[in-house]
PDB file of N, CA and C in Angstrom:
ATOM      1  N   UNK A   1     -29.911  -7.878 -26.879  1.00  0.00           N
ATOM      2  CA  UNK A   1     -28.782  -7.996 -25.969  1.00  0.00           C
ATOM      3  C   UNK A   1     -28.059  -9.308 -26.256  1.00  0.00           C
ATOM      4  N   UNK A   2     -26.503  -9.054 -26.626  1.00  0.00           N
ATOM      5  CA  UNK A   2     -26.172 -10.482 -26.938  1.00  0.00           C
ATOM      6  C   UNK A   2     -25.259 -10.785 -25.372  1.00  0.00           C
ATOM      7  N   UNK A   3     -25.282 -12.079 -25.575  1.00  0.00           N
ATOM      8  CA  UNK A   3     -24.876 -12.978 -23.825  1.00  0.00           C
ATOM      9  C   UNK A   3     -23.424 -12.875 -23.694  1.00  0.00           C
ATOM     10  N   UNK A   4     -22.897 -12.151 -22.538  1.00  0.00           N
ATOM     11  CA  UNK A   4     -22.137 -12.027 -22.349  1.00  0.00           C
ATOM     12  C   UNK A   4     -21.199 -13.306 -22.252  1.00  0.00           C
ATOM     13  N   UNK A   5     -19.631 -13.623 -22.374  1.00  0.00           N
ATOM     14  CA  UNK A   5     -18.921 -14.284 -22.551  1.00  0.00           C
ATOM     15  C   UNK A   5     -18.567 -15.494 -21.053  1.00  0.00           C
ATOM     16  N   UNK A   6     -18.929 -16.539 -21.033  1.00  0.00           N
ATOM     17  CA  UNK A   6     -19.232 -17.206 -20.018  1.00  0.00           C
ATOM     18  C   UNK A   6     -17.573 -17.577 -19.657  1.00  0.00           C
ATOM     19  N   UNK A   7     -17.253 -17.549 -18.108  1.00  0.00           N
ATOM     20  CA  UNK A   7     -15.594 -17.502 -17.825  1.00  0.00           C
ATOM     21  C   UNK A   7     -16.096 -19.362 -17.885  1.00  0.00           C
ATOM     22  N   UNK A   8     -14.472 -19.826 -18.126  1.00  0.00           N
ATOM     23  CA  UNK A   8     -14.870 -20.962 -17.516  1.00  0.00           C
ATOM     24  C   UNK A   8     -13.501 -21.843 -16.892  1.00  0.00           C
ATOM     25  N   UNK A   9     -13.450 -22.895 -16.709  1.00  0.00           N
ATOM     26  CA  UNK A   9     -12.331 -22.973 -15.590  1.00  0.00           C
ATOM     27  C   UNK A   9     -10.608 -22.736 -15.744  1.00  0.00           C
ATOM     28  N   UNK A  10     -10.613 -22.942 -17.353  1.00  0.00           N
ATOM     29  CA  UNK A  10      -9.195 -22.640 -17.846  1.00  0.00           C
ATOM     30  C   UNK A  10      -8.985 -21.349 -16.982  1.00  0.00           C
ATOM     31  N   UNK A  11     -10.121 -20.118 -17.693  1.00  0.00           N
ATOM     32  CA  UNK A  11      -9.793 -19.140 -17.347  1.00  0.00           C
ATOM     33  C   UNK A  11      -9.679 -18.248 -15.803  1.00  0.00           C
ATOM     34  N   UNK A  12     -10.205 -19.229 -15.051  1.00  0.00           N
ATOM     35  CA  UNK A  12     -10.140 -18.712 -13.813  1.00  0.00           C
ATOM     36  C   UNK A  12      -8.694 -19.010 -13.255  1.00  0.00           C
ATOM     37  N   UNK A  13      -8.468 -20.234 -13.833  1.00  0.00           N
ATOM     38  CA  UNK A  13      -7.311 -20.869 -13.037  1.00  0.00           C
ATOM     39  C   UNK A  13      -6.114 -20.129 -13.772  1.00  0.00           C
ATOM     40  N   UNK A  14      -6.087 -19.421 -14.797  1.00  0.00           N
ATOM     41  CA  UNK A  14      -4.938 -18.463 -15.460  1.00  0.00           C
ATOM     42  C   UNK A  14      -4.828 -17.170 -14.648  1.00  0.00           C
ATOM     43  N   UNK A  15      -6.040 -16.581 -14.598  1.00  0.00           N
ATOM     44  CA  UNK A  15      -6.251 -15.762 -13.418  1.00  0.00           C
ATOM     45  C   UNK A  15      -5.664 -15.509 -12.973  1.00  0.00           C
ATOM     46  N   UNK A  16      -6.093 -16.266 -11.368  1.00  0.00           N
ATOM     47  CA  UNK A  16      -5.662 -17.110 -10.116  1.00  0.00           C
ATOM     48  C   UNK A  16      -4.033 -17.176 -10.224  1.00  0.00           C
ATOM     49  N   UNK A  17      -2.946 -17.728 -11.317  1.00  0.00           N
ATOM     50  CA  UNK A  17      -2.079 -18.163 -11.482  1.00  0.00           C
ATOM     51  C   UNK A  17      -1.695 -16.302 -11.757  1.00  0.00           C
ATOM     52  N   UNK A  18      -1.915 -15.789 -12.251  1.00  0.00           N
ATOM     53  CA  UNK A  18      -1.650 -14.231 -12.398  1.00  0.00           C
ATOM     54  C   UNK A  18      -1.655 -13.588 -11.580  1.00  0.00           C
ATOM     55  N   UNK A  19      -2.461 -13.641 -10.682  1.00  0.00           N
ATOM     56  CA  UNK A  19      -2.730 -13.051  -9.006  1.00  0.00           C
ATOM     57  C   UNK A  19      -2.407 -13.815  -8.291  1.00  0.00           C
ATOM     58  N   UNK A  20      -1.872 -14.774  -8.328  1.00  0.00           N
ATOM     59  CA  UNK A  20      -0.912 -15.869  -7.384  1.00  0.00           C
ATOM     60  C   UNK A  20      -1.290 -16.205  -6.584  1.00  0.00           C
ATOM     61  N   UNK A  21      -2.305 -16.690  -6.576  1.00  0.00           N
ATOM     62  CA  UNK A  21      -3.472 -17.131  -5.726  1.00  0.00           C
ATOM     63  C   UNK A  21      -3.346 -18.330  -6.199  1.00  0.00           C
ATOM     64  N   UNK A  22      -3.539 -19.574  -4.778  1.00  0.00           N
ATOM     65  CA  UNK A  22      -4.030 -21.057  -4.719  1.00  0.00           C
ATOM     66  C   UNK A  22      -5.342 -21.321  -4.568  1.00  0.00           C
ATOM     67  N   UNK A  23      -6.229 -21.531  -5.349  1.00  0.00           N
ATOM     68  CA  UNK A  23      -7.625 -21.645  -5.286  1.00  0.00           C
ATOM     69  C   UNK A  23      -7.991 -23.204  -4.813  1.00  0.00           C
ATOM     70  N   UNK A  24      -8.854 -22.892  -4.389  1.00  0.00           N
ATOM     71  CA  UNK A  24      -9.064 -24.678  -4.161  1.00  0.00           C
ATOM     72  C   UNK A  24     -10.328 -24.868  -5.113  1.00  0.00           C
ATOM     73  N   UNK A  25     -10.894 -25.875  -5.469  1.00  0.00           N
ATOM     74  CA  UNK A  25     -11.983 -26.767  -5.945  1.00  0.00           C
ATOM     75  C   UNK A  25     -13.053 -25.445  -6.130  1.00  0.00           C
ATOM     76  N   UNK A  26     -13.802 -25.666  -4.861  1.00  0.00           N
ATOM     77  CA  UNK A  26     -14.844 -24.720  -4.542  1.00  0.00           C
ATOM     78  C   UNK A  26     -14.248 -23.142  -4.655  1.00  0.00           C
ATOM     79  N   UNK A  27     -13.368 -22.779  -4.576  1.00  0.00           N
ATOM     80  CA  UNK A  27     -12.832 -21.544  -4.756  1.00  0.00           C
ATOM     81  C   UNK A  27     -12.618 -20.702  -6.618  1.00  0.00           C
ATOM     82  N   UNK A  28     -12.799 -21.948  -6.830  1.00  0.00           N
ATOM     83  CA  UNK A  28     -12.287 -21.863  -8.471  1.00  0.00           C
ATOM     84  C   UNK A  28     -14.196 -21.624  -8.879  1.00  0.00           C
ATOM     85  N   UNK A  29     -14.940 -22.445  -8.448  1.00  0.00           N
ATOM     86  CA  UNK A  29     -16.235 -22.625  -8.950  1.00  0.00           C
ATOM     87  C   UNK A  29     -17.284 -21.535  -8.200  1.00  0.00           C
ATOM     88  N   UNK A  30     -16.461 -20.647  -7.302  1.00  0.00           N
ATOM     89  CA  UNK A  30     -17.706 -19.329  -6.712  1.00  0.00           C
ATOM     90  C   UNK A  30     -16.759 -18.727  -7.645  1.00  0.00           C
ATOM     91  N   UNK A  31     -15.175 -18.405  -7.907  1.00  0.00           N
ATOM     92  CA  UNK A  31     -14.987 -17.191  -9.036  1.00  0.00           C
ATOM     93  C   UNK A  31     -15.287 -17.180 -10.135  1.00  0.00           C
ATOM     94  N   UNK A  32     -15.783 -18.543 -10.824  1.00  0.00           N
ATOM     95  CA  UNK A  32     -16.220 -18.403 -12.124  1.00  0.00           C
ATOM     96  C   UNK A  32     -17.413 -18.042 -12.358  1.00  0.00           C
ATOM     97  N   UNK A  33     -18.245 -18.582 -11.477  1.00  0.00           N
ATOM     98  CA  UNK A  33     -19.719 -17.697 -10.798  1.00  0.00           C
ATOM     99  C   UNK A  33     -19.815 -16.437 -10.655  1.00  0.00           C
ATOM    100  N   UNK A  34     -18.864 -15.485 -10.019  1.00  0.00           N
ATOM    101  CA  UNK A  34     -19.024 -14.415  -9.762  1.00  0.00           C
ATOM    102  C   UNK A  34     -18.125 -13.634 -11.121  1.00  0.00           C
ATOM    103  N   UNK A  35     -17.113 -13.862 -12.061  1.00  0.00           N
ATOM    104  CA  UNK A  35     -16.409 -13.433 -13.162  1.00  0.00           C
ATOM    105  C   UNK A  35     -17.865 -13.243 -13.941  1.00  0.00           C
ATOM    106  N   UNK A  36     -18.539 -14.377 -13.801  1.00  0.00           N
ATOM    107  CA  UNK A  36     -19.230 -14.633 -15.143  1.00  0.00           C
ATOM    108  C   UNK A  36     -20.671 -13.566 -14.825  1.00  0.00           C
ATOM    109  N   UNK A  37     -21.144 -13.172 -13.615  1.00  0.00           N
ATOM    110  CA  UNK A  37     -21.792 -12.321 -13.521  1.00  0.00           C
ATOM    111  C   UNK A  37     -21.548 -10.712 -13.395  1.00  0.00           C
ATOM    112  N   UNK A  38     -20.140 -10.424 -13.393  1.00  0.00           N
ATOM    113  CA  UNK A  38     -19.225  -9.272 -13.097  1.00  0.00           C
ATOM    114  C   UNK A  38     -19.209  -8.888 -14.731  1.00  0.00           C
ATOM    115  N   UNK A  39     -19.073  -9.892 -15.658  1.00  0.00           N
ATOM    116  CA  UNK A  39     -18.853  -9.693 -17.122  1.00  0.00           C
ATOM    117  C   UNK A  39     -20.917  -9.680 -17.682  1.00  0.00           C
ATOM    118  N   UNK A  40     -21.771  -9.964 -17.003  1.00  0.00           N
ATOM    119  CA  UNK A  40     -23.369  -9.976 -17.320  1.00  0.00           C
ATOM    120  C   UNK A  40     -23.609  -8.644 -17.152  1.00  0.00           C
ATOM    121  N   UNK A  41     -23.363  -7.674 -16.108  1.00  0.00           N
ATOM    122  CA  UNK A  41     -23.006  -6.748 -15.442  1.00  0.00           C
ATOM    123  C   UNK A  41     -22.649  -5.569 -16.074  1.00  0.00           C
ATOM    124  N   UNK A  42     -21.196  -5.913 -16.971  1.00  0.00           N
ATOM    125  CA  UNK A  42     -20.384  -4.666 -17.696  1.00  0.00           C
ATOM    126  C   UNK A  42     -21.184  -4.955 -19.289  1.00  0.00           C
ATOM    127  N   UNK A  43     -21.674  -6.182 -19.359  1.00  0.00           N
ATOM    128  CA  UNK A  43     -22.591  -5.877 -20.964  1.00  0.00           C
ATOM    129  C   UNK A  43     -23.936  -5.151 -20.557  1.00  0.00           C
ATOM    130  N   UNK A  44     -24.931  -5.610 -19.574  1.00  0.00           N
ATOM    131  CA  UNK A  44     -25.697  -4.424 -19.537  1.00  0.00           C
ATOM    132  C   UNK A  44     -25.043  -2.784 -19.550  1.00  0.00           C
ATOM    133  N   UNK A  45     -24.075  -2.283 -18.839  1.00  0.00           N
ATOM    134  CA  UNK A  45     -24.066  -1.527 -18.305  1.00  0.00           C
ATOM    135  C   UNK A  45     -23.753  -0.574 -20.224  1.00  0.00           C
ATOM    136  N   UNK A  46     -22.958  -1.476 -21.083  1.00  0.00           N
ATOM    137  CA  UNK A  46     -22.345  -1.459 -22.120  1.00  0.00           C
ATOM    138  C   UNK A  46     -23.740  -1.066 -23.234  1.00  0.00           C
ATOM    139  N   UNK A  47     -25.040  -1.313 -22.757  1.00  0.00           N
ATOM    140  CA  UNK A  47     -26.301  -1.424 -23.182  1.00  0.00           C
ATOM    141  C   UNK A  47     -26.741   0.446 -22.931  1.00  0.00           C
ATOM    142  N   UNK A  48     -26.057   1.097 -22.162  1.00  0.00           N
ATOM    143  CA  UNK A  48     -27.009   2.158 -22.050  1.00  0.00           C
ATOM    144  C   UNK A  48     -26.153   3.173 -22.829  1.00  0.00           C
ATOM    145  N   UNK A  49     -26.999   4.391 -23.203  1.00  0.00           N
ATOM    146  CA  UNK A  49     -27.628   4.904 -24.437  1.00  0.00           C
ATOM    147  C   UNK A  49     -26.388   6.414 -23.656  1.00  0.00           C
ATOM    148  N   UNK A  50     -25.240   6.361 -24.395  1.00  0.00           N
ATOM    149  CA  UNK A  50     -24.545   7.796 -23.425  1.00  0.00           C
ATOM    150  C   UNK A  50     -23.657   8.641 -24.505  1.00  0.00           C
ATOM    151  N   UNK A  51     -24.499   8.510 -25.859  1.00  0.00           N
ATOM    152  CA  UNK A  51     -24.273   9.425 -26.900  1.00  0.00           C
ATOM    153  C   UNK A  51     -24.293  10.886 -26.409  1.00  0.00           C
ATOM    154  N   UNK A  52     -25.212  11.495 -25.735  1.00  0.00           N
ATOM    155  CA  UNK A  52     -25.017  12.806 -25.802  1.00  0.00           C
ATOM    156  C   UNK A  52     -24.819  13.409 -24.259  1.00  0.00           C
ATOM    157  N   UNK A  53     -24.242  12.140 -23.436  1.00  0.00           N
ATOM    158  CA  UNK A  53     -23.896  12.587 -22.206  1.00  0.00           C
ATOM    159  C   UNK A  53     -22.325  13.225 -21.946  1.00  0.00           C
ATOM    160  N   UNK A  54     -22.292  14.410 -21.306  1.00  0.00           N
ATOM    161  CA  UNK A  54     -21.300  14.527 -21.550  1.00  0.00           C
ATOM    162  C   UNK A  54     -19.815  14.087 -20.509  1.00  0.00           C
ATOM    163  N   UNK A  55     -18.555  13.683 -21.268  1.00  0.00           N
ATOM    164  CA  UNK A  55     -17.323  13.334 -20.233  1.00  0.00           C
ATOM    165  C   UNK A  55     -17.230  14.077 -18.995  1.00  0.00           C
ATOM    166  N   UNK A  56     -17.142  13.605 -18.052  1.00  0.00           N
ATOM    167  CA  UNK A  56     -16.617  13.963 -16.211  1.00  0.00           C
ATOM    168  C   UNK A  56     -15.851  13.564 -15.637  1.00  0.00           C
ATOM    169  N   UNK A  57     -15.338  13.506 -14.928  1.00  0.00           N
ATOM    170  CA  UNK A  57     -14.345  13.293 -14.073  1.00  0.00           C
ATOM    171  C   UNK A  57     -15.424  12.513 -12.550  1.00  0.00           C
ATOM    172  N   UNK A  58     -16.520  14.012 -12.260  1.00  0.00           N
ATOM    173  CA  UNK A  58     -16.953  13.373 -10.907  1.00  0.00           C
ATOM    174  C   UNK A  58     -18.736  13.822 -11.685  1.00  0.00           C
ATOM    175  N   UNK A  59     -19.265  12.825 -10.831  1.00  0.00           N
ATOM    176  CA  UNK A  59     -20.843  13.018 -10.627  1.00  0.00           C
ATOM    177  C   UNK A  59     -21.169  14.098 -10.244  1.00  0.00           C
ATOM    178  N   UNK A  60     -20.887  14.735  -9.340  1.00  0.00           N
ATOM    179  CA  UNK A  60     -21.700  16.284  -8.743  1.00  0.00           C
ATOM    180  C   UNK A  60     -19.914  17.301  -8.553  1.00  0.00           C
ATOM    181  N   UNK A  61     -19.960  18.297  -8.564  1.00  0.00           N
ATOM    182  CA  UNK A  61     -19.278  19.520  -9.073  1.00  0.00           C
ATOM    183  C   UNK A  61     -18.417  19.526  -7.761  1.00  0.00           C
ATOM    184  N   UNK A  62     -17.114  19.680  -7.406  1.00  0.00           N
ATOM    185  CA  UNK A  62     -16.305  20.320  -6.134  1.00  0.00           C
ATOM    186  C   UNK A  62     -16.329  21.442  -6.610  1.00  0.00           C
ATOM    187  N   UNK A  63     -16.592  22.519  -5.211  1.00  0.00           N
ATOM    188  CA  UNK A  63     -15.755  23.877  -5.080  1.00  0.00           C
ATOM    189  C   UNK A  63     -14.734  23.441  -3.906  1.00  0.00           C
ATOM    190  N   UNK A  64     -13.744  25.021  -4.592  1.00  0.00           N
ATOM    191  CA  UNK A  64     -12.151  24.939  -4.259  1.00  0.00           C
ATOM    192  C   UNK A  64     -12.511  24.957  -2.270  1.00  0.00           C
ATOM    193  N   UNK A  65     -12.042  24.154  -1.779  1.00  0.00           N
ATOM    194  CA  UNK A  65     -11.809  24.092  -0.240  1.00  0.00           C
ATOM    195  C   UNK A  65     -10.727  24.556   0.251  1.00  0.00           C
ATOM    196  N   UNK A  66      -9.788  25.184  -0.304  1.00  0.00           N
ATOM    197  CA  UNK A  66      -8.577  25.718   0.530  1.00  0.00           C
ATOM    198  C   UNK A  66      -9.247  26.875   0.191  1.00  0.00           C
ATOM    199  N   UNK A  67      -8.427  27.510   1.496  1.00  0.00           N
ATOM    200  CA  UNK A  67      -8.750  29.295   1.793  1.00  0.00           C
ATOM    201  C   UNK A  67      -7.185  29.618   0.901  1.00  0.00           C
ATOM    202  N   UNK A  68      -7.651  31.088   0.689  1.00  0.00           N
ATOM    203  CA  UNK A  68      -6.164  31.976   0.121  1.00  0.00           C
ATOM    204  C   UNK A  68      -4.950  31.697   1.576  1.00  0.00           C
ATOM    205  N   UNK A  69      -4.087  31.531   0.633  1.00  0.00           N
ATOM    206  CA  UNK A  69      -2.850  31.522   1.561  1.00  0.00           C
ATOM    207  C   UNK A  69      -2.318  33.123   2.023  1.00  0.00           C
ATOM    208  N   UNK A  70      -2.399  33.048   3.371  1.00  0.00           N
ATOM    209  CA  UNK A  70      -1.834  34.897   4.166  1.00  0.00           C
ATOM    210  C   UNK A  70      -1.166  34.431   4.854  1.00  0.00           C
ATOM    211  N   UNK A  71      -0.117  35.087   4.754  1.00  0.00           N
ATOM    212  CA  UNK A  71       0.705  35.198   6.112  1.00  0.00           C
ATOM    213  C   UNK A  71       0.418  35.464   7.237  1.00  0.00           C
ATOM    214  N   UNK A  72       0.855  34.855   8.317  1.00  0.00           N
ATOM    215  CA  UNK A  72       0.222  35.202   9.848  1.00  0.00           C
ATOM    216  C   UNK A  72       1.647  34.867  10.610  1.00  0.00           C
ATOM    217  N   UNK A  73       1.223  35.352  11.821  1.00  0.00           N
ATOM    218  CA  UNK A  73       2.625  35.163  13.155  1.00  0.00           C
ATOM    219  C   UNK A  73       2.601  33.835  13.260  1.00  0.00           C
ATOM    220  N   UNK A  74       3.854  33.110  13.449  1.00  0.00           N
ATOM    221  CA  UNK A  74       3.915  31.706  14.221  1.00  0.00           C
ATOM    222  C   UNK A  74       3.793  31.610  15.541  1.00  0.00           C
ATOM    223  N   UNK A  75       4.356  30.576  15.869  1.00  0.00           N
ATOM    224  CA  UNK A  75       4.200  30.289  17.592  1.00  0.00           C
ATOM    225  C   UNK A  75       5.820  30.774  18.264  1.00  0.00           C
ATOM    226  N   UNK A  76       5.235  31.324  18.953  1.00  0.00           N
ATOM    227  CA  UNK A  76       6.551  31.992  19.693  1.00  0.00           C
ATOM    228  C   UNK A  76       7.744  30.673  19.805  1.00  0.00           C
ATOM    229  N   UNK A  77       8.922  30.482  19.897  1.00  0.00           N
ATOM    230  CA  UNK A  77       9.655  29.748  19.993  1.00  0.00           C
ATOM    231  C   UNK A  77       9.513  29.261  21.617  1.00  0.00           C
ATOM    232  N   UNK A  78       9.567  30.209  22.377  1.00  0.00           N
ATOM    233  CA  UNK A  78       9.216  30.020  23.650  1.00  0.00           C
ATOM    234  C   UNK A  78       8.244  29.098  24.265  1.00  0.00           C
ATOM    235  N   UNK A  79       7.285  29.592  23.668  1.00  0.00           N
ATOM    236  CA  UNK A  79       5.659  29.050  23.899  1.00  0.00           C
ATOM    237  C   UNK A  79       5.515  27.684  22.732  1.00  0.00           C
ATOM    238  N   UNK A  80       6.036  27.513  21.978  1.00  0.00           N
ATOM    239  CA  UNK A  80       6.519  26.261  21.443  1.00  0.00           C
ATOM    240  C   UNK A  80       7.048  25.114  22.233  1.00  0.00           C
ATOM    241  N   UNK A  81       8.355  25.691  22.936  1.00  0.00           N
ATOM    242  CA  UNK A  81       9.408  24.767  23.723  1.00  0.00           C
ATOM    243  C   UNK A  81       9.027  24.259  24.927  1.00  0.00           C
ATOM    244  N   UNK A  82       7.799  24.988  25.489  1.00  0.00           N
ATOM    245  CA  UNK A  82       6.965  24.502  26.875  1.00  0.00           C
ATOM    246  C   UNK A  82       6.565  23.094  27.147  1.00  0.00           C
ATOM    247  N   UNK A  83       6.199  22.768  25.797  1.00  0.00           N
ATOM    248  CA  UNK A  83       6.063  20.927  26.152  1.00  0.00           C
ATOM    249  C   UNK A  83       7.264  20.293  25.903  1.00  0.00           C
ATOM    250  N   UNK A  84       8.490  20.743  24.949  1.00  0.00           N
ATOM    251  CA  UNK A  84       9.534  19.887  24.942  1.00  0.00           C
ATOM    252  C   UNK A  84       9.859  18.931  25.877  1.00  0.00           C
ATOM    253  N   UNK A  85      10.158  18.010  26.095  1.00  0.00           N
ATOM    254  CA  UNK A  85      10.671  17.118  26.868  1.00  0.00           C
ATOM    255  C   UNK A  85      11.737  17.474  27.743  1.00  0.00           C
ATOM    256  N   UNK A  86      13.011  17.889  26.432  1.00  0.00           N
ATOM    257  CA  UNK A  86      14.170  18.096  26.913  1.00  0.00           C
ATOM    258  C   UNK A  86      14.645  19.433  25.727  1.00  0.00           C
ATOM    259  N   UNK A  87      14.180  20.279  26.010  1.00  0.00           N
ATOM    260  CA  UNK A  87      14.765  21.760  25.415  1.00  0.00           C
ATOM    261  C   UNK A  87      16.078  21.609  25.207  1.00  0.00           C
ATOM    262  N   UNK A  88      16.634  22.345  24.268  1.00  0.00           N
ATOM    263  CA  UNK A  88      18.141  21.994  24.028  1.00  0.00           C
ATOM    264  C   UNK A  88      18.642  23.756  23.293  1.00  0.00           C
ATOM    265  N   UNK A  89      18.387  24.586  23.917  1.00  0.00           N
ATOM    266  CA  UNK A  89      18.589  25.891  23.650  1.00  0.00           C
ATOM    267  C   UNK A  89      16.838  26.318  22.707  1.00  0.00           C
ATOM    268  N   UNK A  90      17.212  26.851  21.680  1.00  0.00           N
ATOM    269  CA  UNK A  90      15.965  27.035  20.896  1.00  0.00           C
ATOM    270  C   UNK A  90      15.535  26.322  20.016  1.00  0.00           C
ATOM    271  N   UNK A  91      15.719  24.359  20.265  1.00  0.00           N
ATOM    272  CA  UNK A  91      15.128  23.837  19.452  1.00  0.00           C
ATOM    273  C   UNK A  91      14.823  22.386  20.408  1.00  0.00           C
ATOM    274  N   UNK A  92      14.538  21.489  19.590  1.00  0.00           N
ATOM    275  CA  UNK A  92      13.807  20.239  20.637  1.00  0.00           C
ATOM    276  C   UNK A  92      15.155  19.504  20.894  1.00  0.00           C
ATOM    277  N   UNK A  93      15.396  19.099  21.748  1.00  0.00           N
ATOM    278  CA  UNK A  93      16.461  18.080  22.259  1.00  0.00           C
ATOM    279  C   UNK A  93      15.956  16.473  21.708  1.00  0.00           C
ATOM    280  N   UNK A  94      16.600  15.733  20.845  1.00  0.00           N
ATOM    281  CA  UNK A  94      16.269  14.411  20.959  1.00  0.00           C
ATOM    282  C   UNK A  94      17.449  13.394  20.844  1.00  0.00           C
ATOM    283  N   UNK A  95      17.116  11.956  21.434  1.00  0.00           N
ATOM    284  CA  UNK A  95      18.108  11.391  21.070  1.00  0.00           C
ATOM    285  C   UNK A  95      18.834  11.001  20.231  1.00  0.00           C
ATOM    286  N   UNK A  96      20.484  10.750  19.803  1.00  0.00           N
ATOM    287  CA  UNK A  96      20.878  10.441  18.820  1.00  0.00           C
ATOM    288  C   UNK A  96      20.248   9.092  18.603  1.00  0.00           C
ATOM    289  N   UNK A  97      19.738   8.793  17.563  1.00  0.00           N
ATOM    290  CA  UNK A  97      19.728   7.453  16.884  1.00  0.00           C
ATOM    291  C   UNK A  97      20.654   6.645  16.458  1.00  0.00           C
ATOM    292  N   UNK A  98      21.904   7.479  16.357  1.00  0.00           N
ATOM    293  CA  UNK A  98      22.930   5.928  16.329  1.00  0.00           C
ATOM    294  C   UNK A  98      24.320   6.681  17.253  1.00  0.00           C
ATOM    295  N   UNK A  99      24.901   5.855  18.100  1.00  0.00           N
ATOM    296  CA  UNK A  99      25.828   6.335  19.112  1.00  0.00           C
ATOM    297  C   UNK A  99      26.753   6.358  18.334  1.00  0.00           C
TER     298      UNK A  99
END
């Protein structure tokens, strides 16, 4: 296993300057801490053996969740308009938004 690439402060603070972020002192010295174990991390992970595994999308399989589309009756216009506020013949009454 060769050692992954150690961040060090240039590079945090280019970063930081990329994501426009003001780091302070101590802020600069937990992200180079945590870069530098985030990059320990993707070389192990870079270590395992996935020659004959095959490409996916997801870990475990979806089935289709929509039902077939059928036509059915709507809601009566009537029995619709019962909670309206302010009915306005056969549709909802609302206020104008600009006078």
């Amino acid at each position: 296993m060769s050692d992954p690439p150690t961040i060090d402060r240039q590079l945090v603070e280019q970063i930081a300057a990329l994501a426009q972020l003001a780091l302070t002192e101590e802020e600069i010295t937990v992200m180079r801490a945590e870069l530098t174990q985030i990059l320990a991390y993707v070389a192990t992970l870079n270590e395992v053996e996935t020659t004959d595994v095959a490409a996916t999308r997801r870990a475990i399989p979806l089935a289709q969740l929509w039902r077939d589309d059928q036509p059915r009756p709507g809601l009566a216009t009537a029995l619709g308009l019962q909670a309206a506020p302010e009915p306005l013949g056969d549709a909802f009454g609302v206020p104008r938004p600009i006078d």
